[in-house]
N, C-alpha and C. Protein backbone atom coordinates (compact mmCIF):
# COMPACT_ATOMS: atom_id res chain seq x y z
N UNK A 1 -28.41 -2.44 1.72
CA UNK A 1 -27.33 -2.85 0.83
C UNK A 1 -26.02 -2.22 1.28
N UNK A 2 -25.07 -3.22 1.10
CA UNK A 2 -23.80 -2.58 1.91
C UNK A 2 -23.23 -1.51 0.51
N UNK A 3 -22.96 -0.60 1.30
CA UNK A 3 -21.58 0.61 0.24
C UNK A 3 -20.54 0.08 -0.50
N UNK A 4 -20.14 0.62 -1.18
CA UNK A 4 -18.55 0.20 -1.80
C UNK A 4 -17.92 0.71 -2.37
N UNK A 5 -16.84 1.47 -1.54
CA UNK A 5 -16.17 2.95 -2.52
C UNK A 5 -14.99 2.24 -2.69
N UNK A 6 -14.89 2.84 -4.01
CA UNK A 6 -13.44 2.29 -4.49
C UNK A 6 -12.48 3.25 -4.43
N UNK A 7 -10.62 2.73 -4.39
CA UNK A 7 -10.05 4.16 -4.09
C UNK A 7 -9.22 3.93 -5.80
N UNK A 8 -9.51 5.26 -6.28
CA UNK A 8 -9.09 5.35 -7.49
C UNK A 8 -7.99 6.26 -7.80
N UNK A 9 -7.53 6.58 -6.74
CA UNK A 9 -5.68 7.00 -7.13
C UNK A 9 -5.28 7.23 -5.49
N UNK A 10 -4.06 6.90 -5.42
CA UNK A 10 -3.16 6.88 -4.30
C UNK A 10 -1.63 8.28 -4.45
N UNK A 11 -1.65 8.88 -3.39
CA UNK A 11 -0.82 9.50 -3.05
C UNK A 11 -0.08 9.97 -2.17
N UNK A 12 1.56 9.77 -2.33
CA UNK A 12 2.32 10.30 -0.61
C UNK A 12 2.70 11.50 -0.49
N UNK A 13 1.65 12.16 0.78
CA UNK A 13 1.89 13.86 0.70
C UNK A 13 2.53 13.93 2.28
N UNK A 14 3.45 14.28 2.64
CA UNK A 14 3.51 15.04 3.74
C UNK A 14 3.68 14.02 4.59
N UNK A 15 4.30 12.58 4.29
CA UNK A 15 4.37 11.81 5.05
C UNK A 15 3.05 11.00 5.41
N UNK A 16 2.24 10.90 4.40
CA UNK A 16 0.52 10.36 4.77
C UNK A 16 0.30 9.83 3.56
N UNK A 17 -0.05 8.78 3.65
CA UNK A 17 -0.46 8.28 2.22
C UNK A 17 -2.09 8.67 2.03
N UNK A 18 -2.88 9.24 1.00
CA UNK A 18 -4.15 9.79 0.84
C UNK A 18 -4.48 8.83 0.24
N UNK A 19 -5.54 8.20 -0.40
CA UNK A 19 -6.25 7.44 -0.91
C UNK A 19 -7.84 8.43 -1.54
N UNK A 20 -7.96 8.54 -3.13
CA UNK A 20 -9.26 9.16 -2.83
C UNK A 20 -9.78 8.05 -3.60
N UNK A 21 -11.07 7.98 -3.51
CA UNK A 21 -11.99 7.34 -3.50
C UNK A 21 -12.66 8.39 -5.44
N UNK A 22 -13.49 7.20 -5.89
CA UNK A 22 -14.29 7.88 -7.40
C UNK A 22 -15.17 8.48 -6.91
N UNK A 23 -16.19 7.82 -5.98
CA UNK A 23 -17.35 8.23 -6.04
C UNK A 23 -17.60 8.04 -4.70
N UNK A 24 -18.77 8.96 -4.29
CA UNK A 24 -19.23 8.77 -2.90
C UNK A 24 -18.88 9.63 -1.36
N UNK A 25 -19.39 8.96 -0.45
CA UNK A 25 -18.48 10.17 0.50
C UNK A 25 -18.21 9.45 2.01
N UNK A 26 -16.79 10.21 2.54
CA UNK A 26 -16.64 9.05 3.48
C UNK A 26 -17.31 9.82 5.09
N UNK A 27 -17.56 10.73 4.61
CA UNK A 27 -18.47 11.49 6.15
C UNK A 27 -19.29 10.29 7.10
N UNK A 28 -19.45 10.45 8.31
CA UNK A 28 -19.93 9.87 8.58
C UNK A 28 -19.80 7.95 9.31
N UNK A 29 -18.23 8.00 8.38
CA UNK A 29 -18.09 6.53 8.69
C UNK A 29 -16.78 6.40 9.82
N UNK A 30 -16.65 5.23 10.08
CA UNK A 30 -16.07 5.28 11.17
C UNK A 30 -14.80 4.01 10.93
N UNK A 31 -13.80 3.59 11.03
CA UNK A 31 -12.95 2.83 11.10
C UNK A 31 -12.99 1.82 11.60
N UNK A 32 -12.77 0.40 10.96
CA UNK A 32 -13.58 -1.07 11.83
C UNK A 32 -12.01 -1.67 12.04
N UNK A 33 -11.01 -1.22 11.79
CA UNK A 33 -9.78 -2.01 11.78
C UNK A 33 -9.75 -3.59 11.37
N UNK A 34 -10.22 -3.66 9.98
CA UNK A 34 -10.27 -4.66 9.31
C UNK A 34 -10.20 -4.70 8.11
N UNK A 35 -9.22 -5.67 7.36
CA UNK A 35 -8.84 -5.88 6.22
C UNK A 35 -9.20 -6.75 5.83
N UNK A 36 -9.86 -7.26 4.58
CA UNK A 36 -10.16 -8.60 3.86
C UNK A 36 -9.83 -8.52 2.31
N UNK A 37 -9.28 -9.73 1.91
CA UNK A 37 -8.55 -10.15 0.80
C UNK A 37 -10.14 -9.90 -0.27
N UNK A 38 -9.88 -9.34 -0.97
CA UNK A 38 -11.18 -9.83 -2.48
C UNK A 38 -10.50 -10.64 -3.67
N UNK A 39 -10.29 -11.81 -3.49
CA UNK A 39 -9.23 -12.53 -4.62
C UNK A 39 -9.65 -11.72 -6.15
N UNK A 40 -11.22 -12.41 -6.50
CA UNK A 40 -11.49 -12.41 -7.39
C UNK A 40 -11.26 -11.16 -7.93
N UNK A 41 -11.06 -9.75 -6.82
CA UNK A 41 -10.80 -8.58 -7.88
C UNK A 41 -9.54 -8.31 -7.67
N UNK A 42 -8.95 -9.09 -7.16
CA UNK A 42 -6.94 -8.62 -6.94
C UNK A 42 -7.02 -7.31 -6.06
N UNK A 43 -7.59 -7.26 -4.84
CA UNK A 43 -8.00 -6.30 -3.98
C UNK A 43 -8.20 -6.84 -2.99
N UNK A 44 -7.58 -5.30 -2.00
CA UNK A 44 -7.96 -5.99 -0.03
C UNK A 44 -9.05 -4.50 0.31
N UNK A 45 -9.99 -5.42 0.73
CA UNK A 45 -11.09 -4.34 1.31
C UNK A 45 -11.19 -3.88 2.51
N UNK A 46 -10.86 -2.87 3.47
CA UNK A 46 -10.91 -2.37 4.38
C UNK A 46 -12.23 -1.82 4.65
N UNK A 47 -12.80 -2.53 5.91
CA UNK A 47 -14.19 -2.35 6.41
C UNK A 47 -14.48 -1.08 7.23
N UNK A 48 -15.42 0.19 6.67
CA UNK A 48 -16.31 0.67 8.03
C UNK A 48 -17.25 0.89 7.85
N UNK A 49 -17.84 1.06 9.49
CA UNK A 49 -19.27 1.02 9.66
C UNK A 49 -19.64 2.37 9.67
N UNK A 50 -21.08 2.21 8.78
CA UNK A 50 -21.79 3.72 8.39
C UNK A 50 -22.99 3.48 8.92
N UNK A 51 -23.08 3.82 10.45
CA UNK A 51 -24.74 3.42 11.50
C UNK A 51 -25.19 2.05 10.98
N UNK A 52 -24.48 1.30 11.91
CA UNK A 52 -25.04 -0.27 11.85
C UNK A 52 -24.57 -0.64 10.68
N UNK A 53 -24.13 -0.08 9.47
CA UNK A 53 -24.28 -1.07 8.25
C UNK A 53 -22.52 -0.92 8.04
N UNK A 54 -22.04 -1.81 6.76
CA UNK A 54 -21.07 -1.64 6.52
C UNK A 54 -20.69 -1.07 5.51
N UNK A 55 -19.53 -0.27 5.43
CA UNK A 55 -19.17 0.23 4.14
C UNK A 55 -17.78 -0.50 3.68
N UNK A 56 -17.37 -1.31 2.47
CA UNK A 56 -16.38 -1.50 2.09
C UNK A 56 -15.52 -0.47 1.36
N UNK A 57 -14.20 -0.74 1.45
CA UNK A 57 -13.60 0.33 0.91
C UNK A 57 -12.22 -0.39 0.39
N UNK A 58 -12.73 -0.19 -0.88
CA UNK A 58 -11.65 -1.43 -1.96
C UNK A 58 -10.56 -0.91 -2.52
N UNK A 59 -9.51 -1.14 -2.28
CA UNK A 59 -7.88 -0.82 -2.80
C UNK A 59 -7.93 -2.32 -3.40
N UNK A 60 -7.74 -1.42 -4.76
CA UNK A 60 -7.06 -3.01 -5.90
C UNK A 60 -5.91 -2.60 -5.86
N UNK A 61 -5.32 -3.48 -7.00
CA UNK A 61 -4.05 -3.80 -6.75
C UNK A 61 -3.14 -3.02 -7.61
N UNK A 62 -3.83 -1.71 -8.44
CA UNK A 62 -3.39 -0.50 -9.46
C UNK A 62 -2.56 0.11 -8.22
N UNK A 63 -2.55 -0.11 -6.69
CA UNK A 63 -2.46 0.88 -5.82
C UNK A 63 -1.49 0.24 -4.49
N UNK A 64 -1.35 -0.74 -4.97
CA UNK A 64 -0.21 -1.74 -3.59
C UNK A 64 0.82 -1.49 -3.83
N UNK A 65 1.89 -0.83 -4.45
CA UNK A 65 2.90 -0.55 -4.36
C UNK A 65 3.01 1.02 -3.57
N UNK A 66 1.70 2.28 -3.45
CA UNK A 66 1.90 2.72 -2.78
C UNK A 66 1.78 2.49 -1.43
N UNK A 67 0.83 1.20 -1.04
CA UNK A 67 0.38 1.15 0.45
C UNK A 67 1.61 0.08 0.86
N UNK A 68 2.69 -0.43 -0.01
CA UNK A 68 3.54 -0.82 0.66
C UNK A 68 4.47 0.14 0.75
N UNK A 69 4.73 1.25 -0.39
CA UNK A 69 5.93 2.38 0.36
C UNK A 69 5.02 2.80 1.81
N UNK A 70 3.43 2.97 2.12
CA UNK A 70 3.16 3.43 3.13
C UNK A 70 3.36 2.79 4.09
N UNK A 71 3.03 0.80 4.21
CA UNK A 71 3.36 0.06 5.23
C UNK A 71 4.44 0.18 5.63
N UNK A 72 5.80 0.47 4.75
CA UNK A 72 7.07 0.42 4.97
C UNK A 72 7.61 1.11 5.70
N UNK A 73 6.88 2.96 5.18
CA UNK A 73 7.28 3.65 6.04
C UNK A 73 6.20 4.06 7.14
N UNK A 74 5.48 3.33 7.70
CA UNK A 74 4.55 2.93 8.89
C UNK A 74 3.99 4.87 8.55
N UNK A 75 3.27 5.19 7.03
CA UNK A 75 2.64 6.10 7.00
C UNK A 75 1.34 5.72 7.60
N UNK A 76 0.72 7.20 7.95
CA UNK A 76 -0.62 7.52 8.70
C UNK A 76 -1.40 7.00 7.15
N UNK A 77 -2.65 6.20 7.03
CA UNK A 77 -3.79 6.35 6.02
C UNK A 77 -4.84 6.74 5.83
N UNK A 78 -5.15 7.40 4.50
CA UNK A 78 -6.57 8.63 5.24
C UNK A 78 -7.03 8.25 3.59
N UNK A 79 -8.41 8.26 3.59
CA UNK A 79 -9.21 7.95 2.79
C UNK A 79 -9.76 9.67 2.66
N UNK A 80 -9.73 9.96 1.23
CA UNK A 80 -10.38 11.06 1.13
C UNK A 80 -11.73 11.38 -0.20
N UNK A 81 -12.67 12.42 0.00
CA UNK A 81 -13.99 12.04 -0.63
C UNK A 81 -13.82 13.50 -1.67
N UNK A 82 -14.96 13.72 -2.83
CA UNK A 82 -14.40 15.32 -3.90
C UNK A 82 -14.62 16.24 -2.42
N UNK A 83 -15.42 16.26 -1.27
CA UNK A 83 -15.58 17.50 -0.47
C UNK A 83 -14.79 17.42 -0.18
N UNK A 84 -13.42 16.59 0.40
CA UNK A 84 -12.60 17.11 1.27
C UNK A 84 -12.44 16.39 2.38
N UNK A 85 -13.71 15.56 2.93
CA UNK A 85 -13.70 14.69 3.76
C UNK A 85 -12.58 14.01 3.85
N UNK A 86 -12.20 13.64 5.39
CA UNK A 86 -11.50 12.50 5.51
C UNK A 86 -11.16 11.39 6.50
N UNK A 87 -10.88 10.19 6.07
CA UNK A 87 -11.26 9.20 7.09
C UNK A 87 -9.82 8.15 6.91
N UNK A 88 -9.33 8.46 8.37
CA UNK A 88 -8.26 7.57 8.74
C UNK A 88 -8.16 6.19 9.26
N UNK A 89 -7.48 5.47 7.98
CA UNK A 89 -7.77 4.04 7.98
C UNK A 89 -7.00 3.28 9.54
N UNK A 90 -7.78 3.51 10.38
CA UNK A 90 -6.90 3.08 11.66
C UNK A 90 -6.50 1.59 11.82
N UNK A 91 -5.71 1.08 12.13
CA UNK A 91 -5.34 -0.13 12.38
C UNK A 91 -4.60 -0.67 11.44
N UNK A 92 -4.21 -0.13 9.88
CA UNK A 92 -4.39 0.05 9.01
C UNK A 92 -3.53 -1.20 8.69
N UNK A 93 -1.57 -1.44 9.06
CA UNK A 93 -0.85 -1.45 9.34
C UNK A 93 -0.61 -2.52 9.47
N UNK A 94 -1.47 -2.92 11.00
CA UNK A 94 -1.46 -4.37 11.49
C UNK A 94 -2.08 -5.40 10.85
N UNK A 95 -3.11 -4.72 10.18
CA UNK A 95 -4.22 -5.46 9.64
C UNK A 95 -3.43 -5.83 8.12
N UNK A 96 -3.49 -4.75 7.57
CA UNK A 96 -2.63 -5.24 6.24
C UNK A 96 -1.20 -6.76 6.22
N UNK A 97 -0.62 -6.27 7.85
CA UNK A 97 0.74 -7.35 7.99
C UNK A 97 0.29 -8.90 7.97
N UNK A 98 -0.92 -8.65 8.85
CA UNK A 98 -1.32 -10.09 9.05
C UNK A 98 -2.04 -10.92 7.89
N UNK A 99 -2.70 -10.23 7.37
CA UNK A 99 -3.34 -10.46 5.96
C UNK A 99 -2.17 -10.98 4.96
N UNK A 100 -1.60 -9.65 4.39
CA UNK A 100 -0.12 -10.26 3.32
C UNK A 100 0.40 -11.88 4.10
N UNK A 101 0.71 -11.91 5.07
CA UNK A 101 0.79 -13.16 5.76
C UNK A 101 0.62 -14.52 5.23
N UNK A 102 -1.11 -14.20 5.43
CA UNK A 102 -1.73 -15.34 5.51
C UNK A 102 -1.59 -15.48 4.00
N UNK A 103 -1.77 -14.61 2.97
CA UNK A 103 -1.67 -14.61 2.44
C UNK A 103 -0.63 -15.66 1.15
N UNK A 104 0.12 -15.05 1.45
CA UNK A 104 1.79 -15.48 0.68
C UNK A 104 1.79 -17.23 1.24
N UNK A 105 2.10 -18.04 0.02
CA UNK A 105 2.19 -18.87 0.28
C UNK A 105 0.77 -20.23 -0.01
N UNK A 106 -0.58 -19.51 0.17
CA UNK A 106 -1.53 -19.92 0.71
C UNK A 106 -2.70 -19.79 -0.53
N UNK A 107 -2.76 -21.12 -1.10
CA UNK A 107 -3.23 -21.16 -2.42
C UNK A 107 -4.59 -20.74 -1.92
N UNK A 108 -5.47 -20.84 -0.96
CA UNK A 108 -7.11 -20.48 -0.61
C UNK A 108 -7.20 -19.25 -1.55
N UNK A 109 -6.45 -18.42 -1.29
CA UNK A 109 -6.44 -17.42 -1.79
C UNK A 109 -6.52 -17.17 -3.34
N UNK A 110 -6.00 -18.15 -4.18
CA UNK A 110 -6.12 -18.19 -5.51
C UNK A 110 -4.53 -17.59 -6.01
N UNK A 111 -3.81 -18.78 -7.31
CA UNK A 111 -2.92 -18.34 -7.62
C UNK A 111 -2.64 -16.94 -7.85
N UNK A 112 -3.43 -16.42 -8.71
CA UNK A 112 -3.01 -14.87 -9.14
C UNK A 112 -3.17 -13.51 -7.90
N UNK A 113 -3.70 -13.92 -7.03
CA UNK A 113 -3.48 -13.32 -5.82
C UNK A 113 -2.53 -13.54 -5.12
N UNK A 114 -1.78 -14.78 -4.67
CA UNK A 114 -0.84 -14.98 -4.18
C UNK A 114 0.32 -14.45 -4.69
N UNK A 115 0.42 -14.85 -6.00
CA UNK A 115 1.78 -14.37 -7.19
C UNK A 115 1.61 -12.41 -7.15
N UNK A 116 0.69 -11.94 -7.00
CA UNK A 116 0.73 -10.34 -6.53
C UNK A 116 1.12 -10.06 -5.05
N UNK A 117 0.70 -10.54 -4.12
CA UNK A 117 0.75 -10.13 -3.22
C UNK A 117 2.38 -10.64 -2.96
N UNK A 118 2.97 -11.21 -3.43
CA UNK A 118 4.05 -12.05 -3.27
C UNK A 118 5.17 -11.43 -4.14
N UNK A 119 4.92 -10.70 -5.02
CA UNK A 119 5.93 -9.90 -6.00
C UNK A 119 5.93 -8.16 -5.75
N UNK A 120 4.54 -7.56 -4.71
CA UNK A 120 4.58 -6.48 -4.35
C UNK A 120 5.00 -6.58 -2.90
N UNK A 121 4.76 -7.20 -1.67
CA UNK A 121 4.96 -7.10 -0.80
C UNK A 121 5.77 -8.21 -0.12
């Protein structure tokens, strides 16, 4: 069964936007440089792999106004776990640009996704 940590508060420290996560831990996982839209939860899920399998890692949309001050200011992104762990969302950037993209504009996606992604970014 695939993982699915959610990130439940966002913060800009030191020029890095942190992301921690509720539950779970990000040890272990590795960065897939991939972003995917989740309409139905008003969220883009950023994929990594935890040995062969995948772990999703869901930023709703309580949290897009910080990852656009971060896109904006082309901050570093680091996913962090209660130990301390941490895991840098690599690619983070590109992936997010092309996505908002396709996005905007592009009913597949579902009105109320579009009308967010389109009034935050």
């Amino acid at each position: 069964m695939k993982q699915k940590l959610t990130i439940a508060k966002a913060d800009i420290k030191e020029n890095e936007l942190i992301l921690g996560i509720e539950d779970g831990s990000v040890s272990n996982l590795k960065a897939m440089e991939q972003i995917l839209a989740d309409s139905d939860n008003l969220s883009f899920v950023y994929i990594a792999d935890n040995n062969d399998d995948y772990t999703y890692i869901s930023l709703p949309d309580s949290i897009w106004p910080d990852l656009k001050k971060a896109y904006d200011g082309n901050l570093p992104v680091y996913v962090t776990d209660a130990q301390g762990e941490r895991l840098e969302l690599e690619g983070f950037h590109e992936e997010l640009g092309d996505l908002i993209e396709n996005i905007k504009g592009n009913s597949n996606y579902g009105e109320e996704m579009v009308i967010k992604v389109e009034s935050i970014f």
